[in-house]
N, C-alpha and C. Protein backbone atom coordinates (compact mmCIF):
# COMPACT_ATOMS: atom_id res chain seq x y z
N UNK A 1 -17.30 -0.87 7.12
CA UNK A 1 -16.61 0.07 6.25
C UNK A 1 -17.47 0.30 5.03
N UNK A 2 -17.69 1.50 4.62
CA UNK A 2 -18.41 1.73 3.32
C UNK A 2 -17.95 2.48 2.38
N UNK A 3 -16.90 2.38 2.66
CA UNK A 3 -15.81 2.99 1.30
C UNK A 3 -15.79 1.93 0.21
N UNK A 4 -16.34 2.31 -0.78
CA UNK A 4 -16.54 1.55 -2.01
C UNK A 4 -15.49 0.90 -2.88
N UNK A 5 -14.45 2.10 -2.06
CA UNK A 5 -12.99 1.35 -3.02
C UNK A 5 -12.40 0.12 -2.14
N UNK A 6 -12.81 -0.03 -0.41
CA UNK A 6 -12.34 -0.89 0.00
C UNK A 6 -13.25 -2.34 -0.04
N UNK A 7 -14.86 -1.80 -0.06
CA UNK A 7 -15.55 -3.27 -0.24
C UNK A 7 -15.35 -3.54 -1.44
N UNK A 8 -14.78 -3.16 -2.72
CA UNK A 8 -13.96 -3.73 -4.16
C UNK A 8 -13.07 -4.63 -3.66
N UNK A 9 -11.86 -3.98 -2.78
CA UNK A 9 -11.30 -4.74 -2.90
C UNK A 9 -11.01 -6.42 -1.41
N UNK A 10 -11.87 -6.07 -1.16
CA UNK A 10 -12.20 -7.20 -0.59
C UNK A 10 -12.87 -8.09 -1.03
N UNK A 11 -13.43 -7.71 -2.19
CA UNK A 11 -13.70 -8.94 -3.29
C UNK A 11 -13.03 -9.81 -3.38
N UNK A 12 -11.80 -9.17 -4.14
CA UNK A 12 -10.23 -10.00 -4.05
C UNK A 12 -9.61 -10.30 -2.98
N UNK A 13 -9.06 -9.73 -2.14
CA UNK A 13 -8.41 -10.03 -0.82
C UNK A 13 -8.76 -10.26 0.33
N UNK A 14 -9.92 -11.43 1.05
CA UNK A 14 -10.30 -11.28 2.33
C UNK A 14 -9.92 -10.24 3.53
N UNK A 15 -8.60 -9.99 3.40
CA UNK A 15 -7.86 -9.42 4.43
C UNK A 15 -7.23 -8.49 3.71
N UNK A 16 -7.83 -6.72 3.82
CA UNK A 16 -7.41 -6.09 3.01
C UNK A 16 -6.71 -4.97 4.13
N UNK A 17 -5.42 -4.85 4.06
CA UNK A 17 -4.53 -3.82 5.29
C UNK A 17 -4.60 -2.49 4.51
N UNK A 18 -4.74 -2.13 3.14
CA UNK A 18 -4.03 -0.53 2.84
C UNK A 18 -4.74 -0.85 1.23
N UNK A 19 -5.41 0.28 0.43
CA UNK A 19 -5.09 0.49 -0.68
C UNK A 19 -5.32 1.81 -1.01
N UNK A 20 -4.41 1.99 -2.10
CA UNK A 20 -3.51 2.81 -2.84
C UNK A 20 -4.43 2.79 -4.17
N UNK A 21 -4.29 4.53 -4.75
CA UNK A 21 -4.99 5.03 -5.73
C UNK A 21 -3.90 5.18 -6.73
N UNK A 22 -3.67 4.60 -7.64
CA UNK A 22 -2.74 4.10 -8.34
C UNK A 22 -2.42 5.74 -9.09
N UNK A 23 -3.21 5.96 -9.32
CA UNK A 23 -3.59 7.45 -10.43
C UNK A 23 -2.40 8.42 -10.01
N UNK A 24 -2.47 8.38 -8.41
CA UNK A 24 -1.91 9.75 -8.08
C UNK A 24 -1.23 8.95 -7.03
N UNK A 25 -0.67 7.56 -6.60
CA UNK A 25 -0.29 7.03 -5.80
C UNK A 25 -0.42 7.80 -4.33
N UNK A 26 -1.97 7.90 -4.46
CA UNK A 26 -1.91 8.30 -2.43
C UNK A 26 -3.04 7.12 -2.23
N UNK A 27 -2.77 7.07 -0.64
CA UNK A 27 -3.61 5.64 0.09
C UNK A 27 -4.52 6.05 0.04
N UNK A 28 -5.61 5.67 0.02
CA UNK A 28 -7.30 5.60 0.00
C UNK A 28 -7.55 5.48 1.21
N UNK A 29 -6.72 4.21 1.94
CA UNK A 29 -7.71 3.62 3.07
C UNK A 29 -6.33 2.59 4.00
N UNK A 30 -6.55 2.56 5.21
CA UNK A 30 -5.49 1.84 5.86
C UNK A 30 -6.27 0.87 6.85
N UNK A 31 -6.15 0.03 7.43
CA UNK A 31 -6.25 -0.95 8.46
C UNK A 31 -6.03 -0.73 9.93
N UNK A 32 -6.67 -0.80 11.16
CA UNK A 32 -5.74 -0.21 12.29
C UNK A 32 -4.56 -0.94 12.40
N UNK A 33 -4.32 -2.11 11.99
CA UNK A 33 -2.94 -2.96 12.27
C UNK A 33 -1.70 -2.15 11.41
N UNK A 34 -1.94 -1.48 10.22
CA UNK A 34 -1.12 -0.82 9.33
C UNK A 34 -1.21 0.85 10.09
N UNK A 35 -1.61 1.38 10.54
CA UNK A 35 -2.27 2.96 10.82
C UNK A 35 -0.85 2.62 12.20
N UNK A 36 -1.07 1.40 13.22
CA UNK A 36 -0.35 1.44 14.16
C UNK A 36 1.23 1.32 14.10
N UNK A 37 1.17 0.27 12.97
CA UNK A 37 2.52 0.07 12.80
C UNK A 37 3.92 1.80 12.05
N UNK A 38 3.02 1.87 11.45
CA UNK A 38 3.11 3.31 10.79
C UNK A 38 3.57 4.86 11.33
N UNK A 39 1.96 4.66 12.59
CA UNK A 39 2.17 5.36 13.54
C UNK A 39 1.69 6.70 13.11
N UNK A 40 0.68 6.53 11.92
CA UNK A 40 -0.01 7.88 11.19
C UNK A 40 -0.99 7.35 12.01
N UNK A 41 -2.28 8.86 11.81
CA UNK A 41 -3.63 8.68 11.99
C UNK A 41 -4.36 8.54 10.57
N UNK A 42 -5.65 8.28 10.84
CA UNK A 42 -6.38 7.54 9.49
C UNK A 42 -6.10 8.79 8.49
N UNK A 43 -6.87 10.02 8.96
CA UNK A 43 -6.34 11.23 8.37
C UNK A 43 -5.10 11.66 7.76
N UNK A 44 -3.84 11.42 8.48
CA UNK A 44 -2.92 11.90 8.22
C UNK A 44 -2.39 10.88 7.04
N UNK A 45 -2.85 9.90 7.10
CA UNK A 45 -2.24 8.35 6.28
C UNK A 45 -2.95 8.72 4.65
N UNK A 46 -3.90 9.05 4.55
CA UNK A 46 -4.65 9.17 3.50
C UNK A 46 -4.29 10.42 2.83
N UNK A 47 -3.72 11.39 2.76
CA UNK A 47 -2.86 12.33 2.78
C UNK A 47 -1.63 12.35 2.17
N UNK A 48 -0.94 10.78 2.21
CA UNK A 48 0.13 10.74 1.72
C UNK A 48 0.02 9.81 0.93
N UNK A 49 1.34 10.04 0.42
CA UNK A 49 1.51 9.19 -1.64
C UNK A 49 2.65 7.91 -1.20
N UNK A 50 2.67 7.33 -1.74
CA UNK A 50 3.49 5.93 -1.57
C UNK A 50 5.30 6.70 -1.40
N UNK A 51 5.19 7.07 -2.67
CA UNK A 51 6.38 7.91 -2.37
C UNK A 51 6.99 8.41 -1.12
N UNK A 52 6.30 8.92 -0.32
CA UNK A 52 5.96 9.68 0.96
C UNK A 52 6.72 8.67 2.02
N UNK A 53 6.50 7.52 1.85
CA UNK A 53 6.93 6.52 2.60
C UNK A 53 7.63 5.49 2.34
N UNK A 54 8.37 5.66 1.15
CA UNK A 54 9.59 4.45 1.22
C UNK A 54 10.34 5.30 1.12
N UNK A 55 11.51 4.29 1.97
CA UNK A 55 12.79 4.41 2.97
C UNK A 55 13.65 4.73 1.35
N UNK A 56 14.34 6.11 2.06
CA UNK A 56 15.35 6.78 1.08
C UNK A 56 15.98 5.89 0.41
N UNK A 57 16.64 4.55 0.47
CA UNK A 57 17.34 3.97 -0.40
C UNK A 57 16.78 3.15 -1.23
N UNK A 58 15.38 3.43 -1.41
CA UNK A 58 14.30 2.52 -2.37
C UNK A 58 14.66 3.39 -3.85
N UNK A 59 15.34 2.92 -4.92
CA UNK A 59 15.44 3.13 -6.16
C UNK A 59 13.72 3.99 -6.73
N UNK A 60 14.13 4.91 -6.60
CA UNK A 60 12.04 5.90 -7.09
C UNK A 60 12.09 5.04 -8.79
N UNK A 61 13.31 5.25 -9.23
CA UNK A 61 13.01 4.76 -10.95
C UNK A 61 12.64 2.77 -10.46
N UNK A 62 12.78 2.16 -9.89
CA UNK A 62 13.03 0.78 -10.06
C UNK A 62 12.00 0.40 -9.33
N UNK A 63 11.57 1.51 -8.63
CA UNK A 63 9.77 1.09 -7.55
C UNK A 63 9.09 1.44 -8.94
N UNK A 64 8.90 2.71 -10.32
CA UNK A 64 8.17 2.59 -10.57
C UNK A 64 7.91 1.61 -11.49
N UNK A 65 8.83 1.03 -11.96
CA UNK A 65 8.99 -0.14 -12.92
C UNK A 65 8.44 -1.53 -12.42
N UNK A 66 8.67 -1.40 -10.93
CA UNK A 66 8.31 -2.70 -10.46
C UNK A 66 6.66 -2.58 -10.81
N UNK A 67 6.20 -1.34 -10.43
CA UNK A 67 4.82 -0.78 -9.96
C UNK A 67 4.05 -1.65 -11.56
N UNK A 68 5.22 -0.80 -12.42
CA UNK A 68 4.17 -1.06 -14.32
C UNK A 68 4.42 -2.40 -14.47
N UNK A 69 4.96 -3.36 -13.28
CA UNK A 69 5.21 -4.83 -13.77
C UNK A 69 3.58 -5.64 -12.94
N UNK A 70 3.54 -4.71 -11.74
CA UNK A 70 2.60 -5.22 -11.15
C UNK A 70 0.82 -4.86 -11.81
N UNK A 71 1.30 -3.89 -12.33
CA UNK A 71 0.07 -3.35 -13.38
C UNK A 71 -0.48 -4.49 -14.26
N UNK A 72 0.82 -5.22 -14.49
CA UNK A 72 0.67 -6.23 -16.25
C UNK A 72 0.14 -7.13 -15.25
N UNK A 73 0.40 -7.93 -14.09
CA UNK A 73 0.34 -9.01 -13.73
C UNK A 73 -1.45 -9.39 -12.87
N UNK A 74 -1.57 -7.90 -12.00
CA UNK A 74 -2.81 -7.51 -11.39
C UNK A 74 -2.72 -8.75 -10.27
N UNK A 75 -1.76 -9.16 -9.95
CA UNK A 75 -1.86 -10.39 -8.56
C UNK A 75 -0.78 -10.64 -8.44
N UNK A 76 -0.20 -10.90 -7.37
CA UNK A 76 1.26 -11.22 -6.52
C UNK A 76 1.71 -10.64 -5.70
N UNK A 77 2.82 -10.79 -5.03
CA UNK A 77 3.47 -10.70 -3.71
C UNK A 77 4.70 -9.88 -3.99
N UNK A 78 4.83 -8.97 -3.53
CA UNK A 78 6.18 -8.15 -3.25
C UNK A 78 6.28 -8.02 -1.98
N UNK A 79 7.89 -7.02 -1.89
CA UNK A 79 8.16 -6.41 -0.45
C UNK A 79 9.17 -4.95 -1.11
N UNK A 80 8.64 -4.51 0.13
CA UNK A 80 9.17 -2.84 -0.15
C UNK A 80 9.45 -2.67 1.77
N UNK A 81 10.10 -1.52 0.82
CA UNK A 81 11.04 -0.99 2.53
C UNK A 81 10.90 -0.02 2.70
N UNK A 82 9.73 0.76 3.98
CA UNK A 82 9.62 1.79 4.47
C UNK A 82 9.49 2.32 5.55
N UNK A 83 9.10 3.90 5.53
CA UNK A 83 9.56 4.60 6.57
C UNK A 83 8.76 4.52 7.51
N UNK A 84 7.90 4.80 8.94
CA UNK A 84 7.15 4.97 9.75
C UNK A 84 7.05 6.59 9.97
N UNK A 85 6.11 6.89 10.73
CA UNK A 85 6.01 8.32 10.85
C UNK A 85 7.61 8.86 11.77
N UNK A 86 8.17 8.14 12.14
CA UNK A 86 9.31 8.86 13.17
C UNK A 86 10.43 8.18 12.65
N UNK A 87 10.03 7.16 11.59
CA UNK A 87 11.54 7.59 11.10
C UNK A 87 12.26 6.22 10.93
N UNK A 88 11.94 4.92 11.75
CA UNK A 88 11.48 3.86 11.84
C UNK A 88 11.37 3.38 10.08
N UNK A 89 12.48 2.12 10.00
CA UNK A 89 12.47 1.28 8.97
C UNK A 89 11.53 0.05 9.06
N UNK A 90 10.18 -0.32 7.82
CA UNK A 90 9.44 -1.21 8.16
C UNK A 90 9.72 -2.15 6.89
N UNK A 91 9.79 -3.12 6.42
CA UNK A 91 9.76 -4.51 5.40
C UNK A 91 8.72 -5.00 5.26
N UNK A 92 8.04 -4.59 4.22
CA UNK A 92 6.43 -4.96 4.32
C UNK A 92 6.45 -5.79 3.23
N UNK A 93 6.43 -7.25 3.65
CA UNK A 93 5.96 -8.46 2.71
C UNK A 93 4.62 -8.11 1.98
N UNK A 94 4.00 -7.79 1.01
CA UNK A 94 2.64 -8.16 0.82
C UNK A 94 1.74 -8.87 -0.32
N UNK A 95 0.58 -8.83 -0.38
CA UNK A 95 0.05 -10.14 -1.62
C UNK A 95 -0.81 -8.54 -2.14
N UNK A 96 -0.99 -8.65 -3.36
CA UNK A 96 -1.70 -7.51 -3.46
C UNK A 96 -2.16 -7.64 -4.71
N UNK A 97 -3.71 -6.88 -5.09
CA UNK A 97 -4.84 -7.23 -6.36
C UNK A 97 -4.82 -6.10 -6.89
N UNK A 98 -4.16 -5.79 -8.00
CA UNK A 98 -4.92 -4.55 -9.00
C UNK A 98 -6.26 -4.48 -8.93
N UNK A 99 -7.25 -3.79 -9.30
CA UNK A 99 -8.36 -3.61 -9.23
C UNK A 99 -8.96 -2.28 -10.46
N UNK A 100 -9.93 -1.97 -10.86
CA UNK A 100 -10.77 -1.18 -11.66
C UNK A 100 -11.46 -1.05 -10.69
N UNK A 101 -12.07 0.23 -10.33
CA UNK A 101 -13.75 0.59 -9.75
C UNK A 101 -13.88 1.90 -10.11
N UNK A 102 -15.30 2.26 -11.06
CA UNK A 102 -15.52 3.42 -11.92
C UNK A 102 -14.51 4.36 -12.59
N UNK A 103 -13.51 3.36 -13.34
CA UNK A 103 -12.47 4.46 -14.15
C UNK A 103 -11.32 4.29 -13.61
N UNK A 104 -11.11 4.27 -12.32
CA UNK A 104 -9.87 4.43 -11.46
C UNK A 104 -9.17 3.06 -11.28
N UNK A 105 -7.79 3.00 -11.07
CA UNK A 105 -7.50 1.45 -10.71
C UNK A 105 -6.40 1.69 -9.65
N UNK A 106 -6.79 0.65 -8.60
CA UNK A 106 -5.99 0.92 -7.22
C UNK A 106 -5.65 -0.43 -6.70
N UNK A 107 -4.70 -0.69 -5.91
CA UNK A 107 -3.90 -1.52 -5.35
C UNK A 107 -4.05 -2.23 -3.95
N UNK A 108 -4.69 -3.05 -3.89
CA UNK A 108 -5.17 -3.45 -2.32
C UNK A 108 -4.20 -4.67 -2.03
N UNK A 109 -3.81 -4.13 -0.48
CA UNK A 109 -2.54 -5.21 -0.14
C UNK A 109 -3.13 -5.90 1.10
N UNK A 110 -2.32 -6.75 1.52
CA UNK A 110 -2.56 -7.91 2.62
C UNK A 110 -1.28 -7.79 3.41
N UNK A 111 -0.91 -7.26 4.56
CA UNK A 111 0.42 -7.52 4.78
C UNK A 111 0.64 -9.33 5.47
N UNK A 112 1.80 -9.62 4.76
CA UNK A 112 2.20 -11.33 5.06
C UNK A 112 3.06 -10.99 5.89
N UNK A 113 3.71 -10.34 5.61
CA UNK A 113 4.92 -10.38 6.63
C UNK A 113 5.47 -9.27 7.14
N UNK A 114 5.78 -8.59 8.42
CA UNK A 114 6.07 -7.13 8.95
C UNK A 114 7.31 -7.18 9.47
N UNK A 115 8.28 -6.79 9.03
CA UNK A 115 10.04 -6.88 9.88
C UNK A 115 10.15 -5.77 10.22
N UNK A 116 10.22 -4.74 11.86
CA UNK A 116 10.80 -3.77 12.36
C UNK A 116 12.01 -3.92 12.68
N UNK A 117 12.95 -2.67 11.57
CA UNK A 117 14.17 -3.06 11.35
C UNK A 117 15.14 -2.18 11.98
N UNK A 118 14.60 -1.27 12.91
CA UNK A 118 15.02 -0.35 13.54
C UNK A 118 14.91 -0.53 14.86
C-alpha cells in the first residue's frame, strides 16, 4: 500500500482496517475484511462520509461530541452502529489513533470486534 495516509497510520496501529479524513469525515482508505463486511467497493467506500453510514438511530449531535472527545484523547476504543451497503446493521468495536500527516488529521481504526445484527 502506498497511500501515505495509511503507512502514517500504521505507525500507530499494526492492524489498520479503515481511516477516515477527519476534515470532511470521508474514508481515505478501507481493508478488504472491512470493504467485505460493508459490501462497498474500494471506490465506492472512499466516496462516502462517516455520516453516510451510521445506522439511523445513531444520535448525529452525540456521534459528533463523542468524535471532539476522541480528538482530545487521540487513542482508545469505541463502538458505533452501522449500516452496510444493503441495509444490514453492523457493531463495530474499534481501537483507533488520531493522527496529523501534512496539515490534515485523520482517524485510523482496528476493528476488535464485528456483531452482524441483522
Amino acid at each position: 500500500m502506498d497511500n501515505p495516509v495509511v503507512v502514517e497510520a500504521r505507525k500507530y496501529l499494526e492492524t489498520v482496517d479503515f481511516v477516515i479524513d477527519l476534515y470532511d469525515k470521508s474514508f481515505v482508505w478501507a481493508s478488504e475484511k472491512v470493504l467485505q463486511i460493508a459490501g462497498y467497493t474500494s471506490s465506492e467506500f472512499t466516496k462516502l462520509h462517516t455520516f453516510d453510514t451510521l445506522d439511523k438511530s445513531v444520535d448525529q449531535e452525540a456521534y459528533k461530541k463523542e468524535l471532539a472527545e476522541e480528538l482530545a484523547n487521540k487513542h482508545g476504543t469505541t463502538t458505533v452502529l452501522c449500516n452496510t451497503k444493503v441495509g444490514k446493521k453492523v457493531r463495530l468495536t474499534i481501537e483507533y489513533q488520531i493522527f496529523e500527516l501534512n496539515g490534515g488529521w485523520y482517524r485510523a481504526a482496528k476493528a476488535l470486534k464485528v456483531d452482524m445484527l441483522q
